[in-house]
N, C-alpha and C. Protein backbone atom coordinates (compact mmCIF):
# COMPACT_ATOMS: atom_id res chain seq x y z
N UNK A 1 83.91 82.84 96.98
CA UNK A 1 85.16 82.13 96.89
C UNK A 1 86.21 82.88 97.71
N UNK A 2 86.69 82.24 98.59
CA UNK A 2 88.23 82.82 99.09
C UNK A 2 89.73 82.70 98.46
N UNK A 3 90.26 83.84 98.50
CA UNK A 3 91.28 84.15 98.11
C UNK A 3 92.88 84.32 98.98
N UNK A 4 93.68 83.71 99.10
CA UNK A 4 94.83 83.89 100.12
C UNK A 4 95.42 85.27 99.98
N UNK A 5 95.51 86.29 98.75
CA UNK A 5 95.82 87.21 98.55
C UNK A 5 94.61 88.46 99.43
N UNK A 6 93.46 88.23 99.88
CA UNK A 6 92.71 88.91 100.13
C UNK A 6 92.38 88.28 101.45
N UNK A 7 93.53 87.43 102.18
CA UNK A 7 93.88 86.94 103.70
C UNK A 7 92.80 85.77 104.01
N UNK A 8 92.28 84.95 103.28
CA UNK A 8 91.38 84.18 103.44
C UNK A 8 89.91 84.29 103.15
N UNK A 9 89.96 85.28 102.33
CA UNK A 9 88.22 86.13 102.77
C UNK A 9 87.93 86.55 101.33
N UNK A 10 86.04 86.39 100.81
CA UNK A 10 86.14 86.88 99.45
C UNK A 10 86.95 88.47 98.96
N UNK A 11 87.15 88.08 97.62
CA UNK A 11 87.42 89.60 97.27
C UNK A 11 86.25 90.39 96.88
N UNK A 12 86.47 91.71 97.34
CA UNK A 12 85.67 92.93 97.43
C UNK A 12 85.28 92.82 96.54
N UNK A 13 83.91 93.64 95.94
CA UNK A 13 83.19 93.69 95.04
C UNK A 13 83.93 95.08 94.08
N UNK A 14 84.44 95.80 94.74
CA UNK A 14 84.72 96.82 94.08
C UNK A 14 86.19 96.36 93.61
N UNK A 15 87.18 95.69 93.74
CA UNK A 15 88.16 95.13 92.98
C UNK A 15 87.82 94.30 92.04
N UNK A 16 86.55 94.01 91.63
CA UNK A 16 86.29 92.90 91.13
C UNK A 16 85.99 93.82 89.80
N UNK A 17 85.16 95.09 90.15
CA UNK A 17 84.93 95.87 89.09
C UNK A 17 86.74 96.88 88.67
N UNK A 18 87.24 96.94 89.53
CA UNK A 18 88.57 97.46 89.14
C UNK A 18 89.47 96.35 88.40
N UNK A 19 89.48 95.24 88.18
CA UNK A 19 89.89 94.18 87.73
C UNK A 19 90.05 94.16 86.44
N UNK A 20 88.28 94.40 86.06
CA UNK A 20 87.51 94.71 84.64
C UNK A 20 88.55 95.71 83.94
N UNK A 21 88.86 96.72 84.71
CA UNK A 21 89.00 98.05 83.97
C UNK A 21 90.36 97.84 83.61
N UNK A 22 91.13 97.23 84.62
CA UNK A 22 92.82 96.50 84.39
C UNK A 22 92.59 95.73 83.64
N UNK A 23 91.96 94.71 83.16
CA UNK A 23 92.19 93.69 81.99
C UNK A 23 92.45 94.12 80.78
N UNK A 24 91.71 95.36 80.51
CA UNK A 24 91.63 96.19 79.54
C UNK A 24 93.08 96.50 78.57
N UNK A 25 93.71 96.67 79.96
CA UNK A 25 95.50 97.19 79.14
C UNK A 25 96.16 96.06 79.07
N UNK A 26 97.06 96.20 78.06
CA UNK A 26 98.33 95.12 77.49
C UNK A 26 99.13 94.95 78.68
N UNK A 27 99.54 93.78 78.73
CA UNK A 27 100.36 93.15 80.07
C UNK A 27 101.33 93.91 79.61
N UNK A 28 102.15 95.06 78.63
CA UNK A 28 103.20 95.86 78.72
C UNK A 28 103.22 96.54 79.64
N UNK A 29 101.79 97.26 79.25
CA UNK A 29 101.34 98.62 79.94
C UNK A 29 101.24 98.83 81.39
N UNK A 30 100.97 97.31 81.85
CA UNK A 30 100.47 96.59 83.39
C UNK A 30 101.96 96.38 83.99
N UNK A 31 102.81 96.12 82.98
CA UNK A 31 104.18 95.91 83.53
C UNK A 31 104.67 97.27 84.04
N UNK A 32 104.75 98.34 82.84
CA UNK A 32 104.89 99.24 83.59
C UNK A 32 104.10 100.04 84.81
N UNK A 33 103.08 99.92 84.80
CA UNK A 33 101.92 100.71 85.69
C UNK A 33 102.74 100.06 87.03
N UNK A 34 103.22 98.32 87.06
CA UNK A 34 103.02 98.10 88.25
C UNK A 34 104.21 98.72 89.07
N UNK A 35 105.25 98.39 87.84
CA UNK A 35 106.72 99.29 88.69
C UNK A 35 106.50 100.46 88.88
N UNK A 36 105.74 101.64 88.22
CA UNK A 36 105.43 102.86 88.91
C UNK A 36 104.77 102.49 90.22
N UNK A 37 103.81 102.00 90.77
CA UNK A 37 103.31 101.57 91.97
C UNK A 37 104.02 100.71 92.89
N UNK A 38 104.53 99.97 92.44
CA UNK A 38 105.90 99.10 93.68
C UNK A 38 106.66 100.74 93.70
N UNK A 39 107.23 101.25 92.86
CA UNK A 39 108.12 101.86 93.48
C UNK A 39 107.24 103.16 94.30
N UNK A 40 106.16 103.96 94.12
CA UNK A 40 105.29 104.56 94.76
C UNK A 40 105.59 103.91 96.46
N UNK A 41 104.97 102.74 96.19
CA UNK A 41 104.76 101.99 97.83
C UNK A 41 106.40 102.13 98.49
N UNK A 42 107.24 101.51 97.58
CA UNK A 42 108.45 102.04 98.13
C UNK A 42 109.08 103.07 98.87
N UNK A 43 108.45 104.45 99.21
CA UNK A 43 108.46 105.37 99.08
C UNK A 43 109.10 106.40 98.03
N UNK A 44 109.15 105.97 97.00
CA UNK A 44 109.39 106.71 95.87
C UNK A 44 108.15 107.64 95.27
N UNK A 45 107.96 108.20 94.22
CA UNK A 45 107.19 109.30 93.64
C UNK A 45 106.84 108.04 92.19
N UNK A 46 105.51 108.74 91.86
CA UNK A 46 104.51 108.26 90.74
C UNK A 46 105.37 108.95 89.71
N UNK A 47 105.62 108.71 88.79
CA UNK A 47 105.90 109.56 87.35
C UNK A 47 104.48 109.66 86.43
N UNK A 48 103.60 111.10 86.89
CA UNK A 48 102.55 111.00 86.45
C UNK A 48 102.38 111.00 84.89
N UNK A 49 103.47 112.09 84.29
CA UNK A 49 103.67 112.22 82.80
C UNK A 49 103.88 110.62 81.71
N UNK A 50 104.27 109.46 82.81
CA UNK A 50 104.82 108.43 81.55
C UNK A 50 103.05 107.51 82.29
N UNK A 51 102.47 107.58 83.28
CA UNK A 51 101.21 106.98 83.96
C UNK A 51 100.51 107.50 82.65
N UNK A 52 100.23 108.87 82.31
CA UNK A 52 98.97 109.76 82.08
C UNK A 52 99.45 109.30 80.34
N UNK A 53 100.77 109.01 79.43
CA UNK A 53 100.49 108.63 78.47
C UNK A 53 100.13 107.31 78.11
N UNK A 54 100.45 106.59 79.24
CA UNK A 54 99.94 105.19 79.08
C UNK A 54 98.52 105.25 79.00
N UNK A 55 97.96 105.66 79.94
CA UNK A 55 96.65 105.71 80.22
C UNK A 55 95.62 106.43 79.07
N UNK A 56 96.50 107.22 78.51
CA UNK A 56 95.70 108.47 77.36
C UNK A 56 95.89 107.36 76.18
N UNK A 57 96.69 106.67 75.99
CA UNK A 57 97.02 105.65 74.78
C UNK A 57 96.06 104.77 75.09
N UNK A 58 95.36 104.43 76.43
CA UNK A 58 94.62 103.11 76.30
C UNK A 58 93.30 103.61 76.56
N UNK A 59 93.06 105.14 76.16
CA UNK A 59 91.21 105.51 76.32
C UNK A 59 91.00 105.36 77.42
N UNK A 60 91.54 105.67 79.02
CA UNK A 60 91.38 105.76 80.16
C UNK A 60 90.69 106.99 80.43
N UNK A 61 89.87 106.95 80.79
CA UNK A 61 89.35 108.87 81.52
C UNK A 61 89.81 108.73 83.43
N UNK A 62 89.98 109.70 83.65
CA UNK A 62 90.76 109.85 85.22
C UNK A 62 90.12 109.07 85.79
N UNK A 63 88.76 108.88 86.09
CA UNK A 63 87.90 107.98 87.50
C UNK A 63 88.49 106.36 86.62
N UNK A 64 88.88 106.03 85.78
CA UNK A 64 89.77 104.84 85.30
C UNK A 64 91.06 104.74 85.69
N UNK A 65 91.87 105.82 85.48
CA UNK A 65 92.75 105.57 85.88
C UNK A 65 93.22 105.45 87.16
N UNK A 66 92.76 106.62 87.97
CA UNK A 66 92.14 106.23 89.74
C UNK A 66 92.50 104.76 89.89
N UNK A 67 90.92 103.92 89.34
CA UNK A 67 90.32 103.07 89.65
C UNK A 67 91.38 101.69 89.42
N UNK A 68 92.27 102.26 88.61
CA UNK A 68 93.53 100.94 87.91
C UNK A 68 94.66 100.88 88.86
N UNK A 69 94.93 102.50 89.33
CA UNK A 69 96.03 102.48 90.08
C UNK A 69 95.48 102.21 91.76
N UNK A 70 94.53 102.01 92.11
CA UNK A 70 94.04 101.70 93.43
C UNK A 70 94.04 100.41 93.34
N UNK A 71 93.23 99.81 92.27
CA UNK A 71 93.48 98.35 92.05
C UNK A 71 94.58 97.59 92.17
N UNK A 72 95.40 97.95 91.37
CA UNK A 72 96.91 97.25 91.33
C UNK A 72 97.59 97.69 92.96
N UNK A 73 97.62 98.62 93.70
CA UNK A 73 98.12 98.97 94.20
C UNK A 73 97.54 97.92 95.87
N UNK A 74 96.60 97.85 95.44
CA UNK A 74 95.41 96.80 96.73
C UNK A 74 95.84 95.45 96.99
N UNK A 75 95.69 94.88 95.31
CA UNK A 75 96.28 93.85 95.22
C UNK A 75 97.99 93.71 95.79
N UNK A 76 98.23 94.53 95.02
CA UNK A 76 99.89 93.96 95.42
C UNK A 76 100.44 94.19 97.07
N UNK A 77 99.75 95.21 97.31
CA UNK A 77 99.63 95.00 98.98
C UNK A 77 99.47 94.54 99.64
N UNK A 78 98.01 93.23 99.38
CA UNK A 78 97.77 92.13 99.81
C UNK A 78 98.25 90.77 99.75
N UNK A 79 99.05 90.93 98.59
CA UNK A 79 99.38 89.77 98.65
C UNK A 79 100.42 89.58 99.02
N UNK A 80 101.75 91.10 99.48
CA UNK A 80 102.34 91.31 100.17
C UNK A 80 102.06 90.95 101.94
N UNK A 81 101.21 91.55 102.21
CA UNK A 81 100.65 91.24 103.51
C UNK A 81 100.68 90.23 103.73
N UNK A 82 100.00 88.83 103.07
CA UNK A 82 99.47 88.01 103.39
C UNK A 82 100.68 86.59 102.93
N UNK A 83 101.68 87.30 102.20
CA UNK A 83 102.56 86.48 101.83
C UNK A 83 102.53 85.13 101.36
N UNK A 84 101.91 86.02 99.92
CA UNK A 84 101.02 84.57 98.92
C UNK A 84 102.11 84.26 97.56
N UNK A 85 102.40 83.04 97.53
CA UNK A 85 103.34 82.34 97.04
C UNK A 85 102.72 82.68 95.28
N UNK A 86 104.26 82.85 94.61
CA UNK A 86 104.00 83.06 93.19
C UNK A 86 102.83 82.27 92.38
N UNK A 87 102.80 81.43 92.73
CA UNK A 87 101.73 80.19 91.67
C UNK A 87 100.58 80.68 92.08
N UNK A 88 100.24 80.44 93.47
CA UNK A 88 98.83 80.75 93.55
C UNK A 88 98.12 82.32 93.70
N UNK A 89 99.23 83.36 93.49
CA UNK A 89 98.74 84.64 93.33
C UNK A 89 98.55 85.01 91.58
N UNK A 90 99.19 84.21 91.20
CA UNK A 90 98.70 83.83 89.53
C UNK A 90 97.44 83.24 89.55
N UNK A 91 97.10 82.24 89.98
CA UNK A 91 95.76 81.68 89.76
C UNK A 91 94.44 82.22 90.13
N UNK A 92 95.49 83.06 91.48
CA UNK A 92 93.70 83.92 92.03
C UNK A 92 93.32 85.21 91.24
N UNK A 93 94.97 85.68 90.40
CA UNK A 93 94.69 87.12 89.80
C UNK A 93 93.45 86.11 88.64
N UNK A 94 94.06 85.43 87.55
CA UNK A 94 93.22 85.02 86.73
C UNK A 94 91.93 84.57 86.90
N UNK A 95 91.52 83.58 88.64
CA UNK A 95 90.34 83.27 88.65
C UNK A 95 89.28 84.83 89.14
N UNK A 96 89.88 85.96 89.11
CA UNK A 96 89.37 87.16 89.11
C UNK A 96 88.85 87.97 87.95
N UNK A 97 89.42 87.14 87.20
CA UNK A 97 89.01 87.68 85.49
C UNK A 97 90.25 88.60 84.90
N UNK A 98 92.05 88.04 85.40
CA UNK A 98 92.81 89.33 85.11
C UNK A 98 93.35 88.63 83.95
N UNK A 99 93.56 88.63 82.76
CA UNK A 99 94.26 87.72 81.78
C UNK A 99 95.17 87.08 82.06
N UNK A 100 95.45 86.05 81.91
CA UNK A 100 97.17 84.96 82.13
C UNK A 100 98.03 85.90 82.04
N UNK A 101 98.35 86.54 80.62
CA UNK A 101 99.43 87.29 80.87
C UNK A 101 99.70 88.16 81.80
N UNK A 102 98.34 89.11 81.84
CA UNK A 102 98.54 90.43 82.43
C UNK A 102 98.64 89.94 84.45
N UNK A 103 98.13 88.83 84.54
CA UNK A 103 98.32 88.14 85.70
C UNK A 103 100.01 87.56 86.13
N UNK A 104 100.57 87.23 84.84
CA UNK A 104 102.21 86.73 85.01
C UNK A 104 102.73 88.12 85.47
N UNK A 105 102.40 89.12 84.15
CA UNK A 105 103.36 90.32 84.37
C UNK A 105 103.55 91.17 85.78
N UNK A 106 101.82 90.92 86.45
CA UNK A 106 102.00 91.82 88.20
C UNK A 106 102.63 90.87 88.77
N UNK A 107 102.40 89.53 88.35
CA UNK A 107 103.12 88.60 89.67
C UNK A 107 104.59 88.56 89.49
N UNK A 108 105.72 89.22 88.45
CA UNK A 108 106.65 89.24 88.01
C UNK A 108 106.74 90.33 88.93
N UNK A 109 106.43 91.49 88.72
CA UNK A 109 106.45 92.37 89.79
C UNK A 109 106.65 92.37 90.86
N UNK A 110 105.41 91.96 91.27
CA UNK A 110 105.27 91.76 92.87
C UNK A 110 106.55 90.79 93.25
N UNK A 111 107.01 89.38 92.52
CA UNK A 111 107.77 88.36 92.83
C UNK A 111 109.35 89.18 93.04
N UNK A 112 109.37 90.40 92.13
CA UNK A 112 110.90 90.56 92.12
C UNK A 112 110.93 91.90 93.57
N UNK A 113 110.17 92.43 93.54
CA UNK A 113 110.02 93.70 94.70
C UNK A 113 109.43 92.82 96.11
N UNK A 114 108.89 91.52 95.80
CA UNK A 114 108.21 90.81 97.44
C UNK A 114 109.49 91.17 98.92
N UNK A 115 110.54 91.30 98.68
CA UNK A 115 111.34 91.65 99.79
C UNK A 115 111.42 93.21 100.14
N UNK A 116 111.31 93.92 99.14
CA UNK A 116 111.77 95.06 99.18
C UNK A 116 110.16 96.26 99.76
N UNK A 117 108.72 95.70 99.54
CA UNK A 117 107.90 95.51 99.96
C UNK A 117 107.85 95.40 101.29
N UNK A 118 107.82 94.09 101.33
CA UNK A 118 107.54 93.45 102.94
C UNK A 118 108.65 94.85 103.89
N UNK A 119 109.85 95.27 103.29
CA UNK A 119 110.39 95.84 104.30
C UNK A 119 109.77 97.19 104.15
N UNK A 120 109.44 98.10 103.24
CA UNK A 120 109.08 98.86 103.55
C UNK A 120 107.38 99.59 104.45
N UNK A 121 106.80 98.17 103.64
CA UNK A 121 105.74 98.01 104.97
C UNK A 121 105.70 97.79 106.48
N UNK A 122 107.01 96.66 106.38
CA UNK A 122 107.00 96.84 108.29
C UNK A 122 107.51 97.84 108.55
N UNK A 123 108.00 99.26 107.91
CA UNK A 123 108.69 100.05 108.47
C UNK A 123 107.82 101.21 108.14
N UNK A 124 106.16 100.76 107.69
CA UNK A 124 105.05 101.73 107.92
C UNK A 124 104.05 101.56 109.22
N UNK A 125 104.21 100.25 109.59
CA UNK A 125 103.51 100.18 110.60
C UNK A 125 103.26 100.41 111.58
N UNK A 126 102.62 100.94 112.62
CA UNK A 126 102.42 101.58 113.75
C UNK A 126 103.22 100.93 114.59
N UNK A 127 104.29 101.75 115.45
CA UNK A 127 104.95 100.86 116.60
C UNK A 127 104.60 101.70 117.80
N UNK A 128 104.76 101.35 119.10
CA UNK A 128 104.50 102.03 119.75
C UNK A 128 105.67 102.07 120.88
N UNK A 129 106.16 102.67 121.87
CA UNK A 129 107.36 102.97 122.42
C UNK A 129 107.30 101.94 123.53
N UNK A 130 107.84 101.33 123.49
CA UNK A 130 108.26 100.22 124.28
C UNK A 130 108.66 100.70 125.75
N UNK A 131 108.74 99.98 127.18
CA UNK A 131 109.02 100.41 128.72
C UNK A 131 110.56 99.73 128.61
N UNK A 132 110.94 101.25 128.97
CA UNK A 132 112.69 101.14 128.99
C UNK A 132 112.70 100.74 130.28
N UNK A 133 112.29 101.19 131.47
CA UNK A 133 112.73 100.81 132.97
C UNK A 133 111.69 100.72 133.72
N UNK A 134 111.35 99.92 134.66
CA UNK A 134 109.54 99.39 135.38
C UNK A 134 110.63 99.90 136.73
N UNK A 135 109.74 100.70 137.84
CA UNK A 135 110.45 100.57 138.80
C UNK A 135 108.80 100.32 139.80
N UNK A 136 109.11 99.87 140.63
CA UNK A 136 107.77 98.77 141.67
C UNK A 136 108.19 98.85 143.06
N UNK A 137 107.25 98.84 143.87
CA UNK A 137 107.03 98.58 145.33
C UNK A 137 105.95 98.29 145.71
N UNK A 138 105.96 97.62 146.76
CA UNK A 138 104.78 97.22 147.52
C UNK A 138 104.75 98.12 149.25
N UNK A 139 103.64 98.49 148.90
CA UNK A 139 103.78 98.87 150.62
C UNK A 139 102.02 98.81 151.18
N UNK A 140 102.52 98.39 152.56
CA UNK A 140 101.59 97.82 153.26
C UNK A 140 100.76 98.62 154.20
N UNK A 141 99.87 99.16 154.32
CA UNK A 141 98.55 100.30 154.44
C UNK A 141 98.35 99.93 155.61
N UNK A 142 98.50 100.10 156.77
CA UNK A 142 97.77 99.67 157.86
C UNK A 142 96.58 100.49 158.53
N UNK A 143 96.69 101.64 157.92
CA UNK A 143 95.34 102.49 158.54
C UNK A 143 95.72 104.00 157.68
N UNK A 144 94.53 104.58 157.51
CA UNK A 144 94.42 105.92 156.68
C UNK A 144 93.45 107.02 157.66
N UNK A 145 93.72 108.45 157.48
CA UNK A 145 93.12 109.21 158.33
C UNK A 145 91.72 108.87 157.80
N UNK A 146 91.50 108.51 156.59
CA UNK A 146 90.45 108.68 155.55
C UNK A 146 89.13 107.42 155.05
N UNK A 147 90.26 106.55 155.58
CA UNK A 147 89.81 105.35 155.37
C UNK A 147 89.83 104.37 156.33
N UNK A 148 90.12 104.89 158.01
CA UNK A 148 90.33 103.93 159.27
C UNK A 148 91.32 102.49 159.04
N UNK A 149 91.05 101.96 159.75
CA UNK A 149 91.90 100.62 159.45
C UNK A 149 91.69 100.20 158.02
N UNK A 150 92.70 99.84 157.65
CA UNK A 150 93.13 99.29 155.49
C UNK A 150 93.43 97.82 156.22
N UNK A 151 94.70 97.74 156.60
CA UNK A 151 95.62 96.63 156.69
C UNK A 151 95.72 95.84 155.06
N UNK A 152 96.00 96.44 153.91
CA UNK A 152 95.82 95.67 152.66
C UNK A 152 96.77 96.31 152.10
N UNK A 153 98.14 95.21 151.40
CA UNK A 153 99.06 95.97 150.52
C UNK A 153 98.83 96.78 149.36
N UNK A 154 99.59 97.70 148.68
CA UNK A 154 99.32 98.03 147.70
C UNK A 154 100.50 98.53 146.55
N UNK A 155 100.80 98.16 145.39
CA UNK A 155 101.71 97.68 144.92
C UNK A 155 101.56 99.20 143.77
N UNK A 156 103.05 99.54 143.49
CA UNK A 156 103.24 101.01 143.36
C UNK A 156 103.91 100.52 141.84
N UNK A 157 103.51 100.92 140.62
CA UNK A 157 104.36 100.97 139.47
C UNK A 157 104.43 102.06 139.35
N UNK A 158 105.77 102.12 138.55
CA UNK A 158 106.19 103.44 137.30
C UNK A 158 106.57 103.05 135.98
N UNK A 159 106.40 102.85 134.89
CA UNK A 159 107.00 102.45 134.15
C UNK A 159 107.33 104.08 132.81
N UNK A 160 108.82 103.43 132.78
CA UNK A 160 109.07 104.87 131.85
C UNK A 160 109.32 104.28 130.33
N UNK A 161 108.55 104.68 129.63
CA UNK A 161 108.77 104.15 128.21
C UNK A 161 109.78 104.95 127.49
N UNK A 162 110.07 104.71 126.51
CA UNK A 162 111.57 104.68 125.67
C UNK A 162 111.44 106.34 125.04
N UNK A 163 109.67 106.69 124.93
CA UNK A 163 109.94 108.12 124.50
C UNK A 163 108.65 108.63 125.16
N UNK A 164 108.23 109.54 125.69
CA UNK A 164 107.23 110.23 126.42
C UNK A 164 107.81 110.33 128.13
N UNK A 165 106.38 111.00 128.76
CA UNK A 165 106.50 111.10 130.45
C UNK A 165 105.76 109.18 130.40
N UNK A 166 106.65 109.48 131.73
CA UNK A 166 106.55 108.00 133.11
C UNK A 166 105.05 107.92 133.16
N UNK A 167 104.64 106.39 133.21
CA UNK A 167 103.05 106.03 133.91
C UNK A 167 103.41 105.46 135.15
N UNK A 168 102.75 106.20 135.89
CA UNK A 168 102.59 105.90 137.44
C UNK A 168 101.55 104.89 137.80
N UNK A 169 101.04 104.17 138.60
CA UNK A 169 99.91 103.28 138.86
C UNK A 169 100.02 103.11 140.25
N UNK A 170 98.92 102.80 141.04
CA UNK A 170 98.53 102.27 142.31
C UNK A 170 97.85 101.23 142.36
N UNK A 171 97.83 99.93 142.56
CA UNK A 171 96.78 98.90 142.51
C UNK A 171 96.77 98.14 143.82
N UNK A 172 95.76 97.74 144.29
CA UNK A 172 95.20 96.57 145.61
C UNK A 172 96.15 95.61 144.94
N UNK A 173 96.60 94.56 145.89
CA UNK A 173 97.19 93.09 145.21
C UNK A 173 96.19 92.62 144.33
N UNK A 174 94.92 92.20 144.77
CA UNK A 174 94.58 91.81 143.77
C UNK A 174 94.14 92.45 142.29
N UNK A 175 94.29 93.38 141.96
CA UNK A 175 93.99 93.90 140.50
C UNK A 175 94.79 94.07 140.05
N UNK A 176 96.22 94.23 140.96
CA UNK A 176 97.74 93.77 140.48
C UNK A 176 97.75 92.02 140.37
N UNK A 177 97.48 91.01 140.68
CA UNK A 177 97.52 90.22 140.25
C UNK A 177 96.86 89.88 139.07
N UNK A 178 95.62 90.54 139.04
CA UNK A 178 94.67 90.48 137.22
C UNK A 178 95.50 90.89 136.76
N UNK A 179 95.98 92.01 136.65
CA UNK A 179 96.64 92.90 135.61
C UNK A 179 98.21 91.96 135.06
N UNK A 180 98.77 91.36 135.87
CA UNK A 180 99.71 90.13 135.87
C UNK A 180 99.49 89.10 134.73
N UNK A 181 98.20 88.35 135.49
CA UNK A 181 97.85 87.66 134.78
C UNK A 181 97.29 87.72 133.39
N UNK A 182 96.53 89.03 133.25
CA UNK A 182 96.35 89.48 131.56
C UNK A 182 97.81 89.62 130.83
N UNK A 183 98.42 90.10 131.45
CA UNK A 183 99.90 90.17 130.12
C UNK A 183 100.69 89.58 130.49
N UNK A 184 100.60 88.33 131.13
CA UNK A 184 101.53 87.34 130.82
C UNK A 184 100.49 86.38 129.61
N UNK A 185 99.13 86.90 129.79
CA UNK A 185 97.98 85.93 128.86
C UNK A 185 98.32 86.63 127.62
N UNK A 186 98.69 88.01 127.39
CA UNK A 186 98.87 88.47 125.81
C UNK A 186 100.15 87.87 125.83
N UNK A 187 101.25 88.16 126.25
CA UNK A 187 102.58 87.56 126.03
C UNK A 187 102.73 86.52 125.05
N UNK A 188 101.97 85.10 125.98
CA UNK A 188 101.92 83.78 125.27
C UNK A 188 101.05 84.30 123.81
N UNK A 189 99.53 84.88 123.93
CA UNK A 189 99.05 84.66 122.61
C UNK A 189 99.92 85.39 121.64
N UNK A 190 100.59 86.63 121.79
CA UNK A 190 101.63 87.47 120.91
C UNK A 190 102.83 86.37 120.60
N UNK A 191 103.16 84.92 121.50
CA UNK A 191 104.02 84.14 120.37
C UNK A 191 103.75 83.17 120.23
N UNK A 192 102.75 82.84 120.49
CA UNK A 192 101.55 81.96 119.11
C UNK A 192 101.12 82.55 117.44
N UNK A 193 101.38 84.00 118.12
CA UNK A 193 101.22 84.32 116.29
C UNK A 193 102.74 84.79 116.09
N UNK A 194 103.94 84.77 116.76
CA UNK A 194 104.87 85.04 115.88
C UNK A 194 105.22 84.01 115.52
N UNK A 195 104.83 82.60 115.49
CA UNK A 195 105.24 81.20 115.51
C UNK A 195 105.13 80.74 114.25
């Protein structure tokens, strides 16, 4: 079965057994566990002392509690990611085996932190330094000590990105024209998916 919280695709077998071990606790306990973990992801700190009495109150041994806080923490990530609407991240927690309640109480969670989330995730994600200034020429080869008659242009980049050293390049026209034509081809597909 597919799940929108798990991006279209079944859920893992091993959440399925971490699920089990979360059903276990009172949708109180789940309430709190989850705000310790939204705020974790937040970049905030775990409060292990109020985690470890919850957990000691509900007969957890550590590879459980692990296994609860990876769980919750998977889920709510995903369905962050994948930006799955309150109703049906209720229906998929429960058709997972998570109780109604204990399924309302993460999606209460997740529903009130879903902004505060999404931003601190895009502001985990890998970016990479963008080309502050392209500077280009073409110049035209008419003969080399090395290579006798050329007569074939050849087109000179530099591009200096926003933080590091300059990339230099030399290309024939034509592998400067491939190279053209590939990233004007990512361009378009990069806003087909921002669409």
């Amino acid at each position: 079965m597919r799940f929108f919280f798990c991006g279209g695709l079944d859920c893992p077998d091993w959440l399925l057994v971490e699920i089990a071990i979360i059903s276990k606790l009172s949708s109180l306990r789940l309430k709190v566990l989850c705000g310790q973990i939204i705020n974790s992801m937040c970049g905030g700190q775990l409060d292990w002392p109020k985690i470890s009495k919850i957990m000691q109150d509900a007969n957890f041994d550590t590879t459980q509690v692990k296994q609860t806080l990876s769980g919750i923490e998977y889920v709510i990530s995903s369905a962050v990611r994948f930006d799955v609407e309150e109703r049906t991240f209720t229906q998929e927690l429960t058709m997972i085996g998570l109780p109604k309640e204990s399924a309302e109480q993460l999606v209460k969670a997740y529903t009130a932190s879903k902004d505060r989330l999404q931003e601190s995730m895009t502001n985990k994600t890998l970016q990479l330094p963008s080309v502050a200034e392209t500077e280009w020429r073409v110049d035209y080869v008419l003969a080399s000590s090395s290579a006798g008659l050329v007569q074939k242009p050849l087109v000179s980049l530099c591009l200096q990105p926003t933080s590091g050293a300059p990339v230099a390049l030399e290309l024939p026209v034509d592998k400067f024209r491939a190279l053209h034509a590939e990233l004007k081809a990512a361009r378009e597909l990069m806003k087909t998916v921002e669409a």
